[in-house]
N, C-alpha and C. Protein backbone atom coordinates (compact mmCIF):
# COMPACT_ATOMS: atom_id res chain seq x y z
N UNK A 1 -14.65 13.86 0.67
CA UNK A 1 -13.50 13.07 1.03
C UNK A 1 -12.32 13.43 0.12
N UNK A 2 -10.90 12.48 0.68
CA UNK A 2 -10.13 13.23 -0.64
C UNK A 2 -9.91 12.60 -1.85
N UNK A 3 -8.77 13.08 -2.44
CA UNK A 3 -8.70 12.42 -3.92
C UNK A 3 -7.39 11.37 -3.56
N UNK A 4 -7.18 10.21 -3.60
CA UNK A 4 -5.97 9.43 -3.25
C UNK A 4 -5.97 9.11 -4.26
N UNK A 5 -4.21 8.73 -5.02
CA UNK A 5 -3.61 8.65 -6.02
C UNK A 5 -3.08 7.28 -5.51
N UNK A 6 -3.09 6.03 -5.94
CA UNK A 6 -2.66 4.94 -5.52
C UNK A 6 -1.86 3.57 -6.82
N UNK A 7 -1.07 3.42 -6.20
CA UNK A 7 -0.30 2.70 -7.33
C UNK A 7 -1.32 1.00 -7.81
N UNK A 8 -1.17 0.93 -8.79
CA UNK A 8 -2.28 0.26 -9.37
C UNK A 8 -2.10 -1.16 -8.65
N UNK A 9 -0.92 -2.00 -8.21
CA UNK A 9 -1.09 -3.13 -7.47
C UNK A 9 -1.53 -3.09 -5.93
N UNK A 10 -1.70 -2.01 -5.55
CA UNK A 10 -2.28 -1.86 -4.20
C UNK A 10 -3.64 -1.81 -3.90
N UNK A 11 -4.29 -3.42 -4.75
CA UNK A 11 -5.96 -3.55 -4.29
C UNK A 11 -6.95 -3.51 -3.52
N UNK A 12 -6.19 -3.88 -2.35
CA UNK A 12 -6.66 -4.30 -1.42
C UNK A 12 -7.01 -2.93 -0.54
N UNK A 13 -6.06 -1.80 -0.89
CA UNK A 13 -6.11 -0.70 -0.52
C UNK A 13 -6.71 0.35 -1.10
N UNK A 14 -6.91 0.28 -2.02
CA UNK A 14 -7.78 1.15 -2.94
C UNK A 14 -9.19 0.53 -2.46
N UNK A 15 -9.30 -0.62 -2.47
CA UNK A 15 -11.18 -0.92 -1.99
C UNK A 15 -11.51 -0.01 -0.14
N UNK A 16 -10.28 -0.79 0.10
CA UNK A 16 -10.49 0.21 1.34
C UNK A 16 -10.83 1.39 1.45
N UNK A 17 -10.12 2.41 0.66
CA UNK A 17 -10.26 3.72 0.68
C UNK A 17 -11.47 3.85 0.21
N UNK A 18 -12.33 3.50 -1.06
CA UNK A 18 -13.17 3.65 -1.67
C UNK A 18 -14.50 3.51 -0.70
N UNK A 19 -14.42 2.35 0.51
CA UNK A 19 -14.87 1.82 1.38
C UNK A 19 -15.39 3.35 2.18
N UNK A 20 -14.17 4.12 2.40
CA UNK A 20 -14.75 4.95 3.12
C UNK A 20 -14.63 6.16 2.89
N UNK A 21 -15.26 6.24 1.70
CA UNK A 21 -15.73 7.11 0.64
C UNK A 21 -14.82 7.96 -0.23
N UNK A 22 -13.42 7.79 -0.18
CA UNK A 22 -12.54 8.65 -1.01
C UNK A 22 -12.56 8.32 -2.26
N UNK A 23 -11.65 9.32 -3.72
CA UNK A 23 -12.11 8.83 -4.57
C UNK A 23 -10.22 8.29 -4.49
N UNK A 24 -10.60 7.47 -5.47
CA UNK A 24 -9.19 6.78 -5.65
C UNK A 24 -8.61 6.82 -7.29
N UNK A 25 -7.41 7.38 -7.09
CA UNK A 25 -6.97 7.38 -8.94
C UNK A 25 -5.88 6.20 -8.97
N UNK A 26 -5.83 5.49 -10.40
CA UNK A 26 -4.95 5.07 -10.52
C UNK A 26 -3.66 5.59 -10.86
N UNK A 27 -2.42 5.50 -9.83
CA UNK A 27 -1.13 6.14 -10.85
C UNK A 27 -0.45 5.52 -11.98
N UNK A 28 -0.87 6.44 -13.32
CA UNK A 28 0.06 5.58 -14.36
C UNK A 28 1.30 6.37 -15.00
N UNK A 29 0.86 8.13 -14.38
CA UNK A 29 2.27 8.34 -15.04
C UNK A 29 1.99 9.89 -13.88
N UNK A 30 3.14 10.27 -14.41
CA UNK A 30 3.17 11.70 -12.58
C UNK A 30 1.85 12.59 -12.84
N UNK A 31 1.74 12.70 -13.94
CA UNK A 31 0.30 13.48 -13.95
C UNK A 31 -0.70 13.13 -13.37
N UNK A 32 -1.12 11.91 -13.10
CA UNK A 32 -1.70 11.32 -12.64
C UNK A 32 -1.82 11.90 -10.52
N UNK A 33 -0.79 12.36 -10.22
CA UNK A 33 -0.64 12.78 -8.79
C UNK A 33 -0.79 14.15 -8.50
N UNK A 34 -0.66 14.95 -10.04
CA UNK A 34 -1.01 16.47 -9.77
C UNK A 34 -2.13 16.75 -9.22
N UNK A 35 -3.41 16.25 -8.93
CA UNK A 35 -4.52 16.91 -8.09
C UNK A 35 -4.72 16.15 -6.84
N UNK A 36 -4.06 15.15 -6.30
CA UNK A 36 -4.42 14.23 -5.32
C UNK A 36 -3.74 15.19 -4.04
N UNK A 37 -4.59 14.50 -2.99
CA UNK A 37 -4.47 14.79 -1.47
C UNK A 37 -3.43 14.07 -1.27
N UNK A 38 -3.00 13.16 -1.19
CA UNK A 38 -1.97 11.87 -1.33
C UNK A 38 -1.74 11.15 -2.44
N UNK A 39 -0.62 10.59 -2.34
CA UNK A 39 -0.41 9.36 -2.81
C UNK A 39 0.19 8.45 -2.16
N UNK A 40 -0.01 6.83 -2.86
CA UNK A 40 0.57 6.21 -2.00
C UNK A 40 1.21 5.37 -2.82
N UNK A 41 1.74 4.86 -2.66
CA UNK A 41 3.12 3.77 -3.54
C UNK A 41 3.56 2.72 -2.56
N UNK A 42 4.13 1.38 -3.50
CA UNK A 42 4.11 0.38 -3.13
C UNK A 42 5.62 0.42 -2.12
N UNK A 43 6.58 1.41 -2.47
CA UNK A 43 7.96 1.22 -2.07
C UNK A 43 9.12 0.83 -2.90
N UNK A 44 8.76 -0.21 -3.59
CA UNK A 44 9.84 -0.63 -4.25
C UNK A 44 10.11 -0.23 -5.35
N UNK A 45 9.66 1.09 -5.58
CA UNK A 45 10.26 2.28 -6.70
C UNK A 45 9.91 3.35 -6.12
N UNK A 46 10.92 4.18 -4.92
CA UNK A 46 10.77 5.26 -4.42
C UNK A 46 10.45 6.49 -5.04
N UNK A 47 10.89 6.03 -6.40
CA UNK A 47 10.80 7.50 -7.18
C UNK A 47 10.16 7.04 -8.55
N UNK A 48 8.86 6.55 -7.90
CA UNK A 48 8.30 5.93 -9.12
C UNK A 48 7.54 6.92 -10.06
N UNK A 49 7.63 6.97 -11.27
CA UNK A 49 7.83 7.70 -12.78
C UNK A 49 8.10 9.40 -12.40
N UNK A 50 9.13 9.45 -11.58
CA UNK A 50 9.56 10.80 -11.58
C UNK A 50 9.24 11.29 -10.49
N UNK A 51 7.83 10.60 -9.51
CA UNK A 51 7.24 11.31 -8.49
C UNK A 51 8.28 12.49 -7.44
N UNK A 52 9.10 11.92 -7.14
CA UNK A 52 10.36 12.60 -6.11
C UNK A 52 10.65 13.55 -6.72
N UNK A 53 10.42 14.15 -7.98
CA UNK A 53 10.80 15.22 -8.72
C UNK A 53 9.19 15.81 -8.98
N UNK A 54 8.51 15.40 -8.78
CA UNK A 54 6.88 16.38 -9.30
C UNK A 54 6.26 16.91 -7.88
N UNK A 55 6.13 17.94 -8.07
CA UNK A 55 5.45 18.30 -6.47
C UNK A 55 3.80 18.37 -6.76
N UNK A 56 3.60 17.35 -5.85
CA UNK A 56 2.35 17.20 -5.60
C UNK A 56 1.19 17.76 -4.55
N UNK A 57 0.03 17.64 -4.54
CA UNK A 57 -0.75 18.27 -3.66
C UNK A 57 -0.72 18.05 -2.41
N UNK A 58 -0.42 16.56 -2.02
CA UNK A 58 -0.16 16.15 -0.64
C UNK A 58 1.10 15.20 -0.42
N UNK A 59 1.25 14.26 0.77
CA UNK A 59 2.06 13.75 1.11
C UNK A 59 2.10 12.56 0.10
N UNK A 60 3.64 11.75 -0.03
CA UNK A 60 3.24 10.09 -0.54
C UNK A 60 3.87 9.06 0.73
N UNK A 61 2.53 8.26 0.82
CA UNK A 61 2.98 7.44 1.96
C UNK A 61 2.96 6.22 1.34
N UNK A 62 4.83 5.28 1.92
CA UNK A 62 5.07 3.98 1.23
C UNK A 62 3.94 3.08 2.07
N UNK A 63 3.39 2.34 1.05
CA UNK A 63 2.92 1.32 1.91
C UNK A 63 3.51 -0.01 1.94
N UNK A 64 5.16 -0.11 1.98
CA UNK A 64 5.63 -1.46 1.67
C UNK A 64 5.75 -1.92 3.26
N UNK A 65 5.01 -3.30 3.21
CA UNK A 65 5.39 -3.93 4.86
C UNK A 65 4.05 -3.50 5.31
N UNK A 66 3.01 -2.95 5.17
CA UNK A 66 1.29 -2.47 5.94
C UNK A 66 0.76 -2.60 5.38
N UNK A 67 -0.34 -3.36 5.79
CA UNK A 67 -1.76 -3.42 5.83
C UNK A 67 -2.79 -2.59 5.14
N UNK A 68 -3.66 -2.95 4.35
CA UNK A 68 -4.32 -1.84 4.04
C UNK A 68 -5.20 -1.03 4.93
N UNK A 69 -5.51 -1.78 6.41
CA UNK A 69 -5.89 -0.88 7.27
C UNK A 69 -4.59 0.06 8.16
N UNK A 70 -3.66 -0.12 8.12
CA UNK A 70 -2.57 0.23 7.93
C UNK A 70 -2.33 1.64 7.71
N UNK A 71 -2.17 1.18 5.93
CA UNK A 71 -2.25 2.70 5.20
C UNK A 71 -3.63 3.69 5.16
N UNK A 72 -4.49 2.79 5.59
CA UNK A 72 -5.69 3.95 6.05
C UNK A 72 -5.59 4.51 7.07
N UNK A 73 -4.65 4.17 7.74
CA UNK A 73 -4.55 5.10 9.18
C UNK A 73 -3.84 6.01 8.67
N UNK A 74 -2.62 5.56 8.06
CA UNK A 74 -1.65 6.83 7.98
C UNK A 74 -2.06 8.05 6.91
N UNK A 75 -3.48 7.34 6.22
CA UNK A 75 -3.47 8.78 4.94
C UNK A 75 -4.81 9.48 5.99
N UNK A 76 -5.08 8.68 6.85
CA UNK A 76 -6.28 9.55 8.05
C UNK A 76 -5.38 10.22 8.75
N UNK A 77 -4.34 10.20 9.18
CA UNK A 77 -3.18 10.86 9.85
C UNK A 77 -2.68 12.30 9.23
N UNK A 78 -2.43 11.76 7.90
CA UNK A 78 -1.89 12.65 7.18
C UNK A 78 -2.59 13.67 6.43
N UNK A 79 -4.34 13.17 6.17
CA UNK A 79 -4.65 14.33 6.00
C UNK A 79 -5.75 14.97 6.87
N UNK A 80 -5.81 14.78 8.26
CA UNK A 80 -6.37 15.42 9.22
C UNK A 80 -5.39 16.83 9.86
């Protein structure tokens, strides 16, 4: 499965993912996103600790306003 990089208040979504079998990192600083398939972020820091400036391995999808089944669609979207 992949490696998802997920911002640390997004609980509900990280169990999810874990649920179906990915591994899940916490983001605490941009290094933290250098090996991930995704990341995902809450929104309300678009360019949270630099991310918009670090190129990462995969896409970052906001999850502000969805569901954590939600954002499991869109990181099944995004990395199929």
């Amino acid at each position: 499965m992949a490696r998802i990089g997920i911002e640390e208040s997004l609980t509900d979504v990280k169990e999810a993912l874990m649920e179906m079998g990915h591994e899940v990192v916490i983001l605490r600083s941009s290094e933290d996103a250098a090996y991930c398939d995704c990341c995902i972020i809450t929104g309300q820091d678009k360019d949270m600790m630099g991310m918009a400036d670090t190129s990462i391995a995969g896409p970052v999808i906001n999850a502000q306003g969805a569901s954590a089944q939600e954002v499991c669609d869109m990181v099944n979207d995004k990395l199929s």
